[in-house]
C-alpha atoms as a PDB file:
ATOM      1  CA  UNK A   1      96.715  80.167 159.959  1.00  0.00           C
ATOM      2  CA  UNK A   2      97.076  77.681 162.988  1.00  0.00           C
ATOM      3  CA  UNK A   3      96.201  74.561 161.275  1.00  0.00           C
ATOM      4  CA  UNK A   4      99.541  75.834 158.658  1.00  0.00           C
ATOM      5  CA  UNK A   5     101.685  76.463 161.251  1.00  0.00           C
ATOM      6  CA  UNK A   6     100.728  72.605 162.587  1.00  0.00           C
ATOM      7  CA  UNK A   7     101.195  71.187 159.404  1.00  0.00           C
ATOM      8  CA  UNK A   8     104.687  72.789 159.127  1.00  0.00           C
ATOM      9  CA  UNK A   9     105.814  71.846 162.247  1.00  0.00           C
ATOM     10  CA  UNK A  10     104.361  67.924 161.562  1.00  0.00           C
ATOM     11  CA  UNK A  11     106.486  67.754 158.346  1.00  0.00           C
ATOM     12  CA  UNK A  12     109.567  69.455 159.854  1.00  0.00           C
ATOM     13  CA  UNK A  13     109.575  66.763 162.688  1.00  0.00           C
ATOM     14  CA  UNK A  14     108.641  64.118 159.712  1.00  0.00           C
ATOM     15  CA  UNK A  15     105.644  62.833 160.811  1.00  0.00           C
ATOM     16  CA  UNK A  16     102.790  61.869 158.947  1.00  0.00           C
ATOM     17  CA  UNK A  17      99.147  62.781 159.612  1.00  0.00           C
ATOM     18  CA  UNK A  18      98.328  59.422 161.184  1.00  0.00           C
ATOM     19  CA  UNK A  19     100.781  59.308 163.473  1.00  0.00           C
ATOM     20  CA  UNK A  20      99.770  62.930 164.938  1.00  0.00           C
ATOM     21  CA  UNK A  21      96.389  61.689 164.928  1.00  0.00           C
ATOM     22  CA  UNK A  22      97.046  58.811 167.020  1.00  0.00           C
ATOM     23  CA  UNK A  23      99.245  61.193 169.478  1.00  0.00           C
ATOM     24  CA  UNK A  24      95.874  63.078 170.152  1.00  0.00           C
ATOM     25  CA  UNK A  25      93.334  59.754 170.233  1.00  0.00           C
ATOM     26  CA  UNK A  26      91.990  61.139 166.826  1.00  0.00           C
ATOM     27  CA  UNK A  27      92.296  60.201 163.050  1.00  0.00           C
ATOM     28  CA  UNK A  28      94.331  61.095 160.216  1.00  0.00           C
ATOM     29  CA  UNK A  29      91.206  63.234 158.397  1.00  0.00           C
ATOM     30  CA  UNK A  30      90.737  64.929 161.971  1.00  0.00           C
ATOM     31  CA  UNK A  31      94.154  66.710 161.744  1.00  0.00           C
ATOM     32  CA  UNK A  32      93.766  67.098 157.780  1.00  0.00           C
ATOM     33  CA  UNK A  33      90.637  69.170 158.544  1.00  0.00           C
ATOM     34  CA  UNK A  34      92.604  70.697 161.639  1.00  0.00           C
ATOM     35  CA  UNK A  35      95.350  71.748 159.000  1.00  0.00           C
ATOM     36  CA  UNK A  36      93.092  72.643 156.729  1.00  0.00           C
ATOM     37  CA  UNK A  37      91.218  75.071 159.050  1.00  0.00           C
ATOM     38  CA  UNK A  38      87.940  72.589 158.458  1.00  0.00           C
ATOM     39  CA  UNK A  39      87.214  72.032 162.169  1.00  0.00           C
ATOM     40  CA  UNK A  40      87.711  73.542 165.466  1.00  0.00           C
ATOM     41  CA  UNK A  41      90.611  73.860 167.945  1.00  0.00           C
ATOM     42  CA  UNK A  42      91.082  71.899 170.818  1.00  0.00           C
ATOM     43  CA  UNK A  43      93.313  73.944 173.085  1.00  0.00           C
ATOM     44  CA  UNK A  44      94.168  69.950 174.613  1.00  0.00           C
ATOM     45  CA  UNK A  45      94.750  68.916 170.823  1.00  0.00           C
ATOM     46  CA  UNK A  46      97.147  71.625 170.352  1.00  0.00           C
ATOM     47  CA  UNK A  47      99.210  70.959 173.714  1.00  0.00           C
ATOM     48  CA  UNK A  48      99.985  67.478 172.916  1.00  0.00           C
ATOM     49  CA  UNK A  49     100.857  68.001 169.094  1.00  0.00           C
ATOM     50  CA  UNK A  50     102.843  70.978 169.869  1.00  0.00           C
ATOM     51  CA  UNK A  51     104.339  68.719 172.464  1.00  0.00           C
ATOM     52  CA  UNK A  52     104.474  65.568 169.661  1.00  0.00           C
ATOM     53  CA  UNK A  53     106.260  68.584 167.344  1.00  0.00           C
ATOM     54  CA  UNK A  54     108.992  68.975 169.921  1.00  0.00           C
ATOM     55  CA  UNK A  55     107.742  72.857 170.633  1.00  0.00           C
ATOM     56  CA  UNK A  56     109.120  73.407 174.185  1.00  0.00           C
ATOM     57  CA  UNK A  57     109.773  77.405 173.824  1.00  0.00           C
ATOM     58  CA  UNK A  58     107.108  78.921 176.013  1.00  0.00           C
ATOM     59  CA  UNK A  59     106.728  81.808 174.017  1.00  0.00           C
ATOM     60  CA  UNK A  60     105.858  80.000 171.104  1.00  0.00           C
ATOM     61  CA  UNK A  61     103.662  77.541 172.688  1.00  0.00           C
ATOM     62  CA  UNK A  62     101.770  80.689 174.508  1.00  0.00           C
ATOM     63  CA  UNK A  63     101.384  82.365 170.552  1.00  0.00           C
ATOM     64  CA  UNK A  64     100.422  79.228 169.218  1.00  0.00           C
ATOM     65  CA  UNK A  65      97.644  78.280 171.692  1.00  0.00           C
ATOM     66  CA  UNK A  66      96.510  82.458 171.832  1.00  0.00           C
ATOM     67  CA  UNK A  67      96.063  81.312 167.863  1.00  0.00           C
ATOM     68  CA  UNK A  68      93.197  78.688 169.395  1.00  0.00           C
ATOM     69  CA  UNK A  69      91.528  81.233 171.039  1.00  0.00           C
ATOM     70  CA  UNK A  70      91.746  83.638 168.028  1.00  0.00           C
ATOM     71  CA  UNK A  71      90.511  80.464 165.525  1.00  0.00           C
ATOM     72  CA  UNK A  72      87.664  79.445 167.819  1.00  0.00           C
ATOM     73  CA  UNK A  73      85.924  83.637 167.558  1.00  0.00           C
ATOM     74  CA  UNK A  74      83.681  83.625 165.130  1.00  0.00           C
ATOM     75  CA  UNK A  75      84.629  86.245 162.718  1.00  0.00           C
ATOM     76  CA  UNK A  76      81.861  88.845 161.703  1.00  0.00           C
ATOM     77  CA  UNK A  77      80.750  86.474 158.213  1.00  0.00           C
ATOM     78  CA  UNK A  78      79.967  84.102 160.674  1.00  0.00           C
ATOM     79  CA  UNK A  79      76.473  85.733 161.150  1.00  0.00           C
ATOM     80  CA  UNK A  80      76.111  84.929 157.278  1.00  0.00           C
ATOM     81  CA  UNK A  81      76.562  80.950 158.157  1.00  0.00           C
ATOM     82  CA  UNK A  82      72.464  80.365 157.162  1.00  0.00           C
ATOM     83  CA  UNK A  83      73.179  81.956 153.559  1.00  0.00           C
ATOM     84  CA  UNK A  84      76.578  80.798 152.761  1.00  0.00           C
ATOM     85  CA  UNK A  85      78.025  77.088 152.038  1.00  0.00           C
ATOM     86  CA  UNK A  86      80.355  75.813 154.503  1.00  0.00           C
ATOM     87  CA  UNK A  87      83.174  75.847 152.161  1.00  0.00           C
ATOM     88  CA  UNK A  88      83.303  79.319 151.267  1.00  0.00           C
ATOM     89  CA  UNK A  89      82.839  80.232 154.850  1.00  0.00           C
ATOM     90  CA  UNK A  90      86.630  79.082 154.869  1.00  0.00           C
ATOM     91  CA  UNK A  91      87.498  81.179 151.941  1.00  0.00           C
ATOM     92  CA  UNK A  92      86.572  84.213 153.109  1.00  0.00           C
ATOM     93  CA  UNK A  93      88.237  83.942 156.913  1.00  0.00           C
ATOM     94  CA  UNK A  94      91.197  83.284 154.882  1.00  0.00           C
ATOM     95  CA  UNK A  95      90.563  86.157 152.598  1.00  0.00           C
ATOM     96  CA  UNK A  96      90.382  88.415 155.951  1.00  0.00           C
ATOM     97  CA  UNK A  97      94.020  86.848 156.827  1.00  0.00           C
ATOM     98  CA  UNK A  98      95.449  87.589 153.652  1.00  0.00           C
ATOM     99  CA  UNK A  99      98.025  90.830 152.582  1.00  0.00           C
ATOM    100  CA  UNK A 100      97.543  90.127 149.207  1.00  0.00           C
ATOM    101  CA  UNK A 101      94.770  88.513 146.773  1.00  0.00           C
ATOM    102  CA  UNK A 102      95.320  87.278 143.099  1.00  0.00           C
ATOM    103  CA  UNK A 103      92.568  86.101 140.974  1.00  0.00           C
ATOM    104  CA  UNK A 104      91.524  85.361 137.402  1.00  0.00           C
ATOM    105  CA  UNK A 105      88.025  85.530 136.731  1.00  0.00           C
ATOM    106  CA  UNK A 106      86.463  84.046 133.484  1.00  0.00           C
ATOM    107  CA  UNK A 107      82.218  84.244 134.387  1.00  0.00           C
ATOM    108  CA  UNK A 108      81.556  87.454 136.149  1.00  0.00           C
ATOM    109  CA  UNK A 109      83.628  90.287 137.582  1.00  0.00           C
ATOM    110  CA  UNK A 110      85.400  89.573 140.429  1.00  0.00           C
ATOM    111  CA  UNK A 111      83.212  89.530 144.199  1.00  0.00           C
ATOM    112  CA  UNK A 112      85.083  91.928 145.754  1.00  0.00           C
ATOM    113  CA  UNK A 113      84.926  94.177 142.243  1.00  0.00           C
ATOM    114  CA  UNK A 114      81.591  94.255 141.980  1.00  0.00           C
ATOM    115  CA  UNK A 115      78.726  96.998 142.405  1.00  0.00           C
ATOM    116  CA  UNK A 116      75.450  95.973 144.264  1.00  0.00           C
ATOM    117  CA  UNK A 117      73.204  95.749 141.611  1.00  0.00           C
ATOM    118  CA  UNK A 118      75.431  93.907 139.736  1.00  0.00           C
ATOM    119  CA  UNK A 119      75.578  91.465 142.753  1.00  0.00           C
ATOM    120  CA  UNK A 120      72.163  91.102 143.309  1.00  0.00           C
ATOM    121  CA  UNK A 121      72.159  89.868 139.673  1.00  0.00           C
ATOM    122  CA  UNK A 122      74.448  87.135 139.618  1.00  0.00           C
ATOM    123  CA  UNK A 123      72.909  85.572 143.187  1.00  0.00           C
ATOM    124  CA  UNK A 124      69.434  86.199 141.692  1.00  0.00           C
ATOM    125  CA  UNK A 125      71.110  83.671 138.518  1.00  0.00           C
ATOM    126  CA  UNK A 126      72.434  81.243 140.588  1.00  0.00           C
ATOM    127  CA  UNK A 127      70.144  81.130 143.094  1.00  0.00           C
ATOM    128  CA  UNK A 128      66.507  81.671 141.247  1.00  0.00           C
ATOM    129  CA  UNK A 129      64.448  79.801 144.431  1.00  0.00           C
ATOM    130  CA  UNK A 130      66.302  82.422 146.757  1.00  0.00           C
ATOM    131  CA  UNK A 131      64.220  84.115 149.179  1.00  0.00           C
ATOM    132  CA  UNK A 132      64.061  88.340 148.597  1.00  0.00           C
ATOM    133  CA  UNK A 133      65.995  88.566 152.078  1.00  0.00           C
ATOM    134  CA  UNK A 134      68.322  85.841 151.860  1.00  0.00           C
ATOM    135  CA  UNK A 135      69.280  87.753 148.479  1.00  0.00           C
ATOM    136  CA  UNK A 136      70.131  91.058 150.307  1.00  0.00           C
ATOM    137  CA  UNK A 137      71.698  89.291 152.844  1.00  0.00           C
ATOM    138  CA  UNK A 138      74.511  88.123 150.404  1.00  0.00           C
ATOM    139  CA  UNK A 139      75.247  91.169 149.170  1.00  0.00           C
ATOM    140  CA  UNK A 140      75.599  93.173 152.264  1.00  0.00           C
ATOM    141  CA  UNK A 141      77.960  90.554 152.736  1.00  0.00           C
ATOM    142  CA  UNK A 142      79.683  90.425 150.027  1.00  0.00           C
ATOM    143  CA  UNK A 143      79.962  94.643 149.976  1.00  0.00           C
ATOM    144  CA  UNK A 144      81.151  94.098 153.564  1.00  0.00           C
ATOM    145  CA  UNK A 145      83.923  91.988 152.525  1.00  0.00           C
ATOM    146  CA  UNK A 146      84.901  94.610 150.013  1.00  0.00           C
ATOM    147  CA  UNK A 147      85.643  97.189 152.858  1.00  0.00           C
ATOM    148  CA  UNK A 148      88.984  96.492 153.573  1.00  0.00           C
ATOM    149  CA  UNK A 149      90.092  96.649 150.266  1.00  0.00           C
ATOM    150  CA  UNK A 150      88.995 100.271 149.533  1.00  0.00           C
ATOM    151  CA  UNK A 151      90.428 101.529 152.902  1.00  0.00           C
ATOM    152  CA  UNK A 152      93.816 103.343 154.026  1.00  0.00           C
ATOM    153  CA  UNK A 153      96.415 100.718 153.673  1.00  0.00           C
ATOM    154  CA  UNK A 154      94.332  97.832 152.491  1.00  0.00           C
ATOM    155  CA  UNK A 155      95.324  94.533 151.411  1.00  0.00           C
ATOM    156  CA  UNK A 156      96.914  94.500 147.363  1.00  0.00           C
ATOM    157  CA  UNK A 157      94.215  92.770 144.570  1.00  0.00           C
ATOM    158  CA  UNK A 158      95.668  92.165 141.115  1.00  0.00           C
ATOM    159  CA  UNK A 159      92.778  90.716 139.381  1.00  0.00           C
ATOM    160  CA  UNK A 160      93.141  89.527 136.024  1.00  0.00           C
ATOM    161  CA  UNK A 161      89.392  89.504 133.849  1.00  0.00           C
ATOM    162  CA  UNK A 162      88.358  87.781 131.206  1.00  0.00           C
ATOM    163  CA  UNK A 163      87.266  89.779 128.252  1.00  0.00           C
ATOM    164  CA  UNK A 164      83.773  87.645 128.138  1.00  0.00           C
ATOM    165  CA  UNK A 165      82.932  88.722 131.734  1.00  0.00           C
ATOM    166  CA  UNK A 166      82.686  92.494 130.583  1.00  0.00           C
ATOM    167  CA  UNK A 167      80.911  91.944 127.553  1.00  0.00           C
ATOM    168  CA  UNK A 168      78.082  89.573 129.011  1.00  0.00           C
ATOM    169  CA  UNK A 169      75.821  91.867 130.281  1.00  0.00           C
ATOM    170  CA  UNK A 170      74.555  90.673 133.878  1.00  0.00           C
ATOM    171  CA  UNK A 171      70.971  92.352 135.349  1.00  0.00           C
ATOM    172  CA  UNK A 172      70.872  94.929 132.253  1.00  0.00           C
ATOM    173  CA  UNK A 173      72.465  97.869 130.428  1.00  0.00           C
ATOM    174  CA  UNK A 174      72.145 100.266 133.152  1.00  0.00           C
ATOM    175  CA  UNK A 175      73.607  97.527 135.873  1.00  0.00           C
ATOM    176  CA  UNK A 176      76.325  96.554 133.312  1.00  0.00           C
ATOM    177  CA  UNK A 177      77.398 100.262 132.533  1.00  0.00           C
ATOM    178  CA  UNK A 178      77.238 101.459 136.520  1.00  0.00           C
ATOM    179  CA  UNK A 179      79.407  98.022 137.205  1.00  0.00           C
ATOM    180  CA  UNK A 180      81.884  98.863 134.741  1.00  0.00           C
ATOM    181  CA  UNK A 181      82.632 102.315 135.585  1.00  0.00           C
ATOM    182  CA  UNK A 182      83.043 101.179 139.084  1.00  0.00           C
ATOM    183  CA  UNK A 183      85.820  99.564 137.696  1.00  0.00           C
ATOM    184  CA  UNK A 184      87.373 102.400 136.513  1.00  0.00           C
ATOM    185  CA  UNK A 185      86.987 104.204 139.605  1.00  0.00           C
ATOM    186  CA  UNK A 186      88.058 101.239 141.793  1.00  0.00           C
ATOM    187  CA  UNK A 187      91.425 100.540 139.026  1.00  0.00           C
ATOM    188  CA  UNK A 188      92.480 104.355 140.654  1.00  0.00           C
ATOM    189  CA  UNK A 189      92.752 103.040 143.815  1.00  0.00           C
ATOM    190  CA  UNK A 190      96.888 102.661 144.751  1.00  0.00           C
ATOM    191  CA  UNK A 191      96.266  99.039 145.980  1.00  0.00           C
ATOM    192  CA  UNK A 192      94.518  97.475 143.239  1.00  0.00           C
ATOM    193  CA  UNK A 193      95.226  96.454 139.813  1.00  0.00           C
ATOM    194  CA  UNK A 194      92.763  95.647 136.829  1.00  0.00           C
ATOM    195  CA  UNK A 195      93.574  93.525 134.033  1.00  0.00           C
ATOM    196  CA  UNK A 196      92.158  92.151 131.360  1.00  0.00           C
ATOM    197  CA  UNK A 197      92.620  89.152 129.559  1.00  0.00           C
ATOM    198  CA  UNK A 198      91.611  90.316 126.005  1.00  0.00           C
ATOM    199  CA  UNK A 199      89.812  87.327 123.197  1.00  0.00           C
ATOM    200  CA  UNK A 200      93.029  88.268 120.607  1.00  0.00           C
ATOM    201  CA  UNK A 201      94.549  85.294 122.977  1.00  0.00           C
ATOM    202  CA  UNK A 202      92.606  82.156 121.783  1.00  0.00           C
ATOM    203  CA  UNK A 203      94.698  80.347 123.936  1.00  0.00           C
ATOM    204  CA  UNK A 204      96.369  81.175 127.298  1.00  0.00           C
ATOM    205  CA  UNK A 205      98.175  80.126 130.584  1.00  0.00           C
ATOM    206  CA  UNK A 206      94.568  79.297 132.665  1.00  0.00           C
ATOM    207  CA  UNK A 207      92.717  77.996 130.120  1.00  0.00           C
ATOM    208  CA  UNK A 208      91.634  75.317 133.135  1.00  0.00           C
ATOM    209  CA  UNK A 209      89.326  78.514 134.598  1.00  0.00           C
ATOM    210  CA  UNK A 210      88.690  81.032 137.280  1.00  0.00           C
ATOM    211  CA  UNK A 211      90.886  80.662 140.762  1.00  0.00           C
ATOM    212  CA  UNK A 212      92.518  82.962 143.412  1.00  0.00           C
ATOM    213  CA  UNK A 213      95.544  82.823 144.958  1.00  0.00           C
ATOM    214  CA  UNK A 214      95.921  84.565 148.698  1.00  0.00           C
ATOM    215  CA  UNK A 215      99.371  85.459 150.023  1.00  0.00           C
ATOM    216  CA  UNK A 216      99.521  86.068 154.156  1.00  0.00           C
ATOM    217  CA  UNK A 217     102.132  88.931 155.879  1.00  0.00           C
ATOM    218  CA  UNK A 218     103.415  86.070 157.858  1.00  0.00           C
ATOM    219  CA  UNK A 219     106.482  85.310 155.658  1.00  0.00           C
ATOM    220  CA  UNK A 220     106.096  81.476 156.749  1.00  0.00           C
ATOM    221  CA  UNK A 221     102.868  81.016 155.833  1.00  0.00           C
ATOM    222  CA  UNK A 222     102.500  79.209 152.378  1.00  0.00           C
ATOM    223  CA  UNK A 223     100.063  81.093 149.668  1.00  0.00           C
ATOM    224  CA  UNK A 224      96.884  79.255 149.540  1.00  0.00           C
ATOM    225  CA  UNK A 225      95.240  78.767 145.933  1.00  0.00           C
ATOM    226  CA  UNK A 226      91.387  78.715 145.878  1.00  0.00           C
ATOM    227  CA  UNK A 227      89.404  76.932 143.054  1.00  0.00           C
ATOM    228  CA  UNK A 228      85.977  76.985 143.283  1.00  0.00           C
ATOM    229  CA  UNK A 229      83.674  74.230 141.865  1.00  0.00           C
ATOM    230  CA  UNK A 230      79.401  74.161 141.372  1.00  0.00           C
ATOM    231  CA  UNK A 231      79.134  72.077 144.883  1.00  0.00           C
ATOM    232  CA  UNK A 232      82.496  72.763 146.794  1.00  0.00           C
ATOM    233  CA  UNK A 233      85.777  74.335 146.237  1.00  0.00           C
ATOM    234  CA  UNK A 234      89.518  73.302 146.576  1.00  0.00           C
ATOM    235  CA  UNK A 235      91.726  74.923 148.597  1.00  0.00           C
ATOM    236  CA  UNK A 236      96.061  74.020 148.151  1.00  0.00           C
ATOM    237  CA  UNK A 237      98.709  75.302 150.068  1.00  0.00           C
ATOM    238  CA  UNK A 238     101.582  72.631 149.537  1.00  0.00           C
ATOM    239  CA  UNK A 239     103.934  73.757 147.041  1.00  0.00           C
ATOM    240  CA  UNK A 240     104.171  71.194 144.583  1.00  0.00           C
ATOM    241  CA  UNK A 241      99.994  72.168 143.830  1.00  0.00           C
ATOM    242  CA  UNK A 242     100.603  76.318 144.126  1.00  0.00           C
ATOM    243  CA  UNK A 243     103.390  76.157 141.564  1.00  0.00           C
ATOM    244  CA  UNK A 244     101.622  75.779 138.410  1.00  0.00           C
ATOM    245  CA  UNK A 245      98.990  78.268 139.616  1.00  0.00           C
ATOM    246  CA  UNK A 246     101.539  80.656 140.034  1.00  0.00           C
ATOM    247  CA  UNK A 247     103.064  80.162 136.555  1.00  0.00           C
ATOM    248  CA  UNK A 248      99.876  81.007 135.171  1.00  0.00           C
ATOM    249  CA  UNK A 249      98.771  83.798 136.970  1.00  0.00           C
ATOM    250  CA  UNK A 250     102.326  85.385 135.978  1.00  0.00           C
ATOM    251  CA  UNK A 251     101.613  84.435 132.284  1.00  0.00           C
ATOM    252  CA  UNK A 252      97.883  85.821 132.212  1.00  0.00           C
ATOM    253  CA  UNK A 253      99.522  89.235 133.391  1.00  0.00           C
ATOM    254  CA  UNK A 254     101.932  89.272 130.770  1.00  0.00           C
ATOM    255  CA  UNK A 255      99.738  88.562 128.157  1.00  0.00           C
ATOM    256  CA  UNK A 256      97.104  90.825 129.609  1.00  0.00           C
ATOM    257  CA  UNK A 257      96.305  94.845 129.215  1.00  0.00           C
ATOM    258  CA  UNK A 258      98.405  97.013 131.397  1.00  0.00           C
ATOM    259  CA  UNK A 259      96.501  99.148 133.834  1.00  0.00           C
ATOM    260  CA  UNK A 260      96.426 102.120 131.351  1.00  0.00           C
ATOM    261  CA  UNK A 261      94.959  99.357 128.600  1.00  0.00           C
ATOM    262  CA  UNK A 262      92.364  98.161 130.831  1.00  0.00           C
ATOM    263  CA  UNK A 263      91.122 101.776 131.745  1.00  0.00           C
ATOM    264  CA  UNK A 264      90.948 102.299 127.620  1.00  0.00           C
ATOM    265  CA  UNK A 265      88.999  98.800 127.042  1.00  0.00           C
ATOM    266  CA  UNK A 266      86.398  99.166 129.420  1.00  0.00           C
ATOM    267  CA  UNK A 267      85.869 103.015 128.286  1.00  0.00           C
ATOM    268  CA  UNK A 268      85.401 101.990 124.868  1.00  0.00           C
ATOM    269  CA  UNK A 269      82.547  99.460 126.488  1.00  0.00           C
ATOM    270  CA  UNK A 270      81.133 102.014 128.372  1.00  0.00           C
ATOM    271  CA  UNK A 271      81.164 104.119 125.131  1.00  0.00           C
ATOM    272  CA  UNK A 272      78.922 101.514 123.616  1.00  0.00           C
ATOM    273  CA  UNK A 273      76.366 101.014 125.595  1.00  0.00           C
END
């Protein structure tokens, strides 16, 4: 959230990323990855951009450079670092940040919808050399960052599913059937929504694939839109790249079951098996 709030004060004062970098003695990738929450905070860095940015308020210099503090502590998935790829380390402090998470899944269910056996499966497909351990390490994590979502007052998911991803069955009949009445249970819950995006629609808004779009309580904080690729992922937050991401995730739910619908598809799956 600090390296937004930089690169909203850079373009207010109409600067370009070079020219901050040469304020600090650094280059123009240096504050992209600053921006981009890529690379760790220099509180000096931040005093003489803040100062480039014409921030003289004291009480928003002190938040800003208590945000360096908060940026540099590691977060709990950082004792995960060995197992996970440096770019989805970023994902998921942003998905801690964020109020509200959006996403369209086409492959599997979503992570943060999914059972532990079920899991286990898809890391055992992707990752077949995988150590036992390293395996179970994965999936604590990934049940850990499912906590917050089935708390008191957690953050809002409205996740739109492909059709495919609940018919291919993933580690077996017995995983597949205990993953998809988890969804049923977890579709009660007051802060998240289930949809799915049913094969009558040959053709629809995100035909381009799976991606997730995070929205932050701070009301000036741009959403940030999350693709992920085989060896990396994207990550856009200027508006011009969110846009048609939006669009489609607006079409997919129009076009998609309603709640009620997607609590009478996946029972007639479960009915099946």
């Amino acid at each position: 959230m600090l390296g937004a709030s930089l690169r909203r004060l850079r373009e207010a004062k109409g600067l370009d990323r070079g020219q901050a970098g040469f304020h600090i003695r650094a280059s123009e990738s240096k504050i992209s990855r600053m921006e981009l929450g890529r690379v760790g905070f220099k509180t000096r860095d931040v005093e003489d951009l803040l100062t480039l940015y014409g921030v003289v308020d004291d009480a928003e210099r002190r938040a800003l450079l208590e945000m360096v503090r908060e940026a540099n502590t590691p977060g709990w998935w950082h004792k995960y670092s060995a197992e996970l790829p440096a770019w989805f380390t970023t994902y998921v402090g942003l998905e801690e940040a964020a109020s509200v998470v959006r996403t369209y899944e086409v492959q599997f269910v979503p992570g943060l919808l999914q059972t532990a056996s079920y899991a286990r499966s898809v890391f055992q497909l992707g990752n077949p050399d995988a150590s036992p351990d390293k395996i179970e390490r994965r999936v604590h994590m990934r049940m850990q960052r499912q906590e917050r979502f089935t708390q008191k007052d957690g953050p809002r998911m409205w996740a739109v599913i492909d059709e495919a991803a609940l018919k291919r069955t993933i580690g077996g009949r017995e995983v597949m059937s205990e993953q998809l009445q988890h969804l049923l249970e977890v579709a009660a819950l007051p802060n998240i929504t289930i949809q799915v995006m049913p094969f009558r629609f040959g053709k629809h808004a995100a035909e381009g694939g799976a991606f997730s779009i995070l929205r932050f309580p701070e009301s000036d904080l741009t959403d940030v839109v999350y693709v992920e690729q085989l060896w990396g992922a994207l990550y856009l937050d200027k508006r011009e790249d969110i846009d048609p991401y939006l669009t489609a995730m607006e079409q997919l739910c129009v076009e998609s079951t309603t709640p009620g619908g997607t609590v009478e598809l996946i029972g007639g799956l479960l009915r099946k098996m």
